[in-house]
Protein backbone atom coordinates (compact mmCIF):
# COMPACT_ATOMS: atom_id res chain seq x y z
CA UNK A 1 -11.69 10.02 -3.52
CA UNK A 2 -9.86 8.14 -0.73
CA UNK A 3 -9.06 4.53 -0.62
CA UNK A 4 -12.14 4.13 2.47
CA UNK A 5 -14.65 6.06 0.26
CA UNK A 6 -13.95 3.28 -2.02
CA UNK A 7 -13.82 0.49 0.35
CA UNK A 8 -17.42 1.65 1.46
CA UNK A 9 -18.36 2.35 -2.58
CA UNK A 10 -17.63 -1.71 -2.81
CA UNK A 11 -19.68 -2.45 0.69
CA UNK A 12 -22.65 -0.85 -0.71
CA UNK A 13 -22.38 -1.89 -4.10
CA UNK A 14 -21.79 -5.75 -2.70
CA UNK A 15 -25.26 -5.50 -0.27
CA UNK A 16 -27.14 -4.03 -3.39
CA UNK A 17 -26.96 -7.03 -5.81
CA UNK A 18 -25.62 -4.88 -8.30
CA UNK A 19 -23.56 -6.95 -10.65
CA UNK A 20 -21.72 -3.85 -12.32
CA UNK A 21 -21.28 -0.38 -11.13
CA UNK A 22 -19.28 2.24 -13.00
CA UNK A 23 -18.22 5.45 -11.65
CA UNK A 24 -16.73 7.78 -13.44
CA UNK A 25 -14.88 11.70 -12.65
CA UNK A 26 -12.25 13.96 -13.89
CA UNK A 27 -9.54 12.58 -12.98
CA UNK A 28 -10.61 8.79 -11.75
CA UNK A 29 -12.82 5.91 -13.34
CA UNK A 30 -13.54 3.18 -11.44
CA UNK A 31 -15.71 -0.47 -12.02
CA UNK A 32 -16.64 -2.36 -9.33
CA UNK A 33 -18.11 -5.95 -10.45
CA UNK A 34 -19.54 -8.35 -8.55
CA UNK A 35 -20.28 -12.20 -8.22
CA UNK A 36 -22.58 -12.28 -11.36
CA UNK A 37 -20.05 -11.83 -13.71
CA UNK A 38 -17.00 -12.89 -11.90
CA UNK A 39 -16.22 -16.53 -11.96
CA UNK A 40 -15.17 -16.37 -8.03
CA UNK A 41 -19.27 -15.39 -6.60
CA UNK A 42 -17.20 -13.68 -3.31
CA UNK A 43 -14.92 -11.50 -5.26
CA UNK A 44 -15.61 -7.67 -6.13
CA UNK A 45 -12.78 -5.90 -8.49
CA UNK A 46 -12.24 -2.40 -8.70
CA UNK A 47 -9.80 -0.07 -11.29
CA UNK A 48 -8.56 3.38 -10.60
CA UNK A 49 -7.11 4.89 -14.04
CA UNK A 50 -5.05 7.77 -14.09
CA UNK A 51 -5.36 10.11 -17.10
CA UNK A 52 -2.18 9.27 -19.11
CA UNK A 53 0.78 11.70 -18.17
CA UNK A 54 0.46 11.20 -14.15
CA UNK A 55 1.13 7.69 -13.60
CA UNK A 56 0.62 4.02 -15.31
CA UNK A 57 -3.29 3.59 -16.46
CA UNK A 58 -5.25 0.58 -15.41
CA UNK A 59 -3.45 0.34 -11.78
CA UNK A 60 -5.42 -2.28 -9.78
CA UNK A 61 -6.44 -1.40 -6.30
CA UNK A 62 -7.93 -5.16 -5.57
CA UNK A 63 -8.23 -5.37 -2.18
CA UNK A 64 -7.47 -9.48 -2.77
CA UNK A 65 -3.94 -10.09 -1.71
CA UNK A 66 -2.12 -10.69 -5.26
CA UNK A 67 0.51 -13.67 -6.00
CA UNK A 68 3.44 -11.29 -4.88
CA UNK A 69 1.98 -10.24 -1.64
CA UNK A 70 0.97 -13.74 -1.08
CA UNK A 71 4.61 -14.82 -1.89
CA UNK A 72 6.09 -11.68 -0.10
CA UNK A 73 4.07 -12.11 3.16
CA UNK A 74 4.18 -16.08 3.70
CA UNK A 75 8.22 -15.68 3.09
CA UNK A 76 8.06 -13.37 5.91
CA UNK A 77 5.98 -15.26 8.36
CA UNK A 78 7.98 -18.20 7.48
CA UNK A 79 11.32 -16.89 7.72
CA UNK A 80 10.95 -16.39 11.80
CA UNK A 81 7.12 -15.76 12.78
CA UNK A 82 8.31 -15.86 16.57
CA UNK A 83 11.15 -13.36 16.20
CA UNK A 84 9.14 -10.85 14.13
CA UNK A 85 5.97 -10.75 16.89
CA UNK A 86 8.40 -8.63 19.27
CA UNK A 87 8.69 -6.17 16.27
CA UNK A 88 6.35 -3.30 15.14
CA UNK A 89 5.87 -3.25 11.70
CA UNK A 90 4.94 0.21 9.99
CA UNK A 91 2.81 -0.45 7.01
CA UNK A 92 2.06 1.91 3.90
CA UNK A 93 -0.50 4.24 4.49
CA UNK A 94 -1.21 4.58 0.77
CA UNK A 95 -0.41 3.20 -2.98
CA UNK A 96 2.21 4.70 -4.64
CA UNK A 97 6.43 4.65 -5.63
CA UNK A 98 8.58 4.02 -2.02
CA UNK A 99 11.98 6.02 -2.41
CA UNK A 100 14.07 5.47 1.01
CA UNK A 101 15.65 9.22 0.14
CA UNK A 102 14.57 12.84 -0.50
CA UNK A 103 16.32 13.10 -3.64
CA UNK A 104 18.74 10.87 -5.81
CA UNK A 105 21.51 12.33 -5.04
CA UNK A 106 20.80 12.56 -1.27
CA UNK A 107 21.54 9.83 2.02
CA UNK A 108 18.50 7.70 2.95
CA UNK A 109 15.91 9.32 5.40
CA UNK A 110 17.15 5.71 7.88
CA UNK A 111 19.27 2.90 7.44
CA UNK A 112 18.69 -0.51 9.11
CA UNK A 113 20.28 0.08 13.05
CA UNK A 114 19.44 4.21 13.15
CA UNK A 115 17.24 5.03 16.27
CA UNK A 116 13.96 6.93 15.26
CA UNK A 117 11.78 8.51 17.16
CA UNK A 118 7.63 9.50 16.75
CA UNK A 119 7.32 11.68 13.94
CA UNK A 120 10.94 10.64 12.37
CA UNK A 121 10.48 10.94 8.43
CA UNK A 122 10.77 7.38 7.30
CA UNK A 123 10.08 7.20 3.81
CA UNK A 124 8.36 8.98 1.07
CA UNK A 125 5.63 7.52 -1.00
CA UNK A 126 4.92 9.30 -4.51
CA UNK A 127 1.27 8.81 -5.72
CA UNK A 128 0.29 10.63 -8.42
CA UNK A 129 2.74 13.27 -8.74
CA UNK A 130 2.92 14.11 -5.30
CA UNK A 131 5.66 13.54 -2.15
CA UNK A 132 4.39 12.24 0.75
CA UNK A 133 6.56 11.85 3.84
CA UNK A 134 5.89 9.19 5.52
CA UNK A 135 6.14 9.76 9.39
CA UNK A 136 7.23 7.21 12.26
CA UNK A 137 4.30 6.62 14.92
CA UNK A 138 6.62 4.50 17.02
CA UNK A 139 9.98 5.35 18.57
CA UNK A 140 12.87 2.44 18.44
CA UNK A 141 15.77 0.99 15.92
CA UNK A 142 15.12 0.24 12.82
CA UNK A 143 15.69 -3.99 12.31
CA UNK A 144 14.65 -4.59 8.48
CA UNK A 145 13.90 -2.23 5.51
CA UNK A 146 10.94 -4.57 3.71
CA UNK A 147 10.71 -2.78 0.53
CA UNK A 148 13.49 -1.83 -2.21
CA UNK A 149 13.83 1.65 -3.44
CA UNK A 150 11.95 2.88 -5.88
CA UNK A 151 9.17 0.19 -6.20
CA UNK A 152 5.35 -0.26 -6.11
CA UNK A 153 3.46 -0.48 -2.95
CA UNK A 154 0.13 -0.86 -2.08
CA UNK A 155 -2.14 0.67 0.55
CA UNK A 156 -1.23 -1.65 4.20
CA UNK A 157 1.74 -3.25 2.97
CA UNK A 158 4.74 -3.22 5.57
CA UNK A 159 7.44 -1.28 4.98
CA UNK A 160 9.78 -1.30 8.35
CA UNK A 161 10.74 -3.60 10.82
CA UNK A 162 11.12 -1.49 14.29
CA UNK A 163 12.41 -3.15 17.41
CA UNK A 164 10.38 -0.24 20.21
CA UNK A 165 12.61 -1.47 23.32
């Protein structure tokens, strides 16, 4: 199940008055609760658990921005909102584990400065056991790496700074 399946799982669930729905397969489990039990009416929660083994159980998915993203992205519209607009900003197609290189013992796939061009491996984002290289869709220089190595990031969340002239 992809992260819009679920986005339209909480639509529907939201327009139905449901006030808890509970899915439930192999390999995901997933509650979605609404307004009626929440303290917040307008908020809708959902879970994606990994069997134990694969990755850490219980990782939220809430589409909400959290305290760090809030913190994260009003530092960086604060820091220079009028400097950053001339920028692109590639954002994380999926949640997982950013690693800026292939391997531990290998150079990073770009460093801030390096000229990339469309389809330029960036990144690679491990979600559930699995690589996924993360491709450029933009041609330019690299201005700001927004994410240290080897952390958490969640689906949208921008990654790279790219200055396309």
């Amino acid at each position: 199940m992809d992260i819009k399946e679920i986005q339209s799982l909480i639509k529907f669930v939201a327009k139905s008055g449901a006030s808890e729905v509970k899915l439930e397969t192999d390999d995901i489990k997933i509650t979605i609760r609404t307004g009626a039990l929440n303290p917040a009416p307008e908020t809708t929660t959902y879970l994606q658990q990994i069997p134990v083994g694969t990755a850490p159980v219980g990782q939220s998915l809430t589409p909400a921005p959290t305290e760090g993203a809030g913190a994260s992205g009003a530092n960086t519209d604060a820091s220079s909102p009028e400097e950053d607009s001339r920028y692109i900003t590639i954002k994380s197609p999926i949640i997982g584990t950013f690693y800026r290189k292939p391997s531990p013992d290998k150079p990073a796939f770009v460093e801030v400065g390096a000229n990339i061009a469309q389809g330029d491996v960036l990144c690679v984002i491990e979600a559930m056991k699995l690589f996924n290289d993360i491709e450029s869709e933009v041609s330019g220089k690299i201005i700001k790496v927004l994410v240290e190595d080897s952390s958490p990031v969640e689906f949208d969340q921008p990654l790279f700074l790219v200055d396309p002239s």
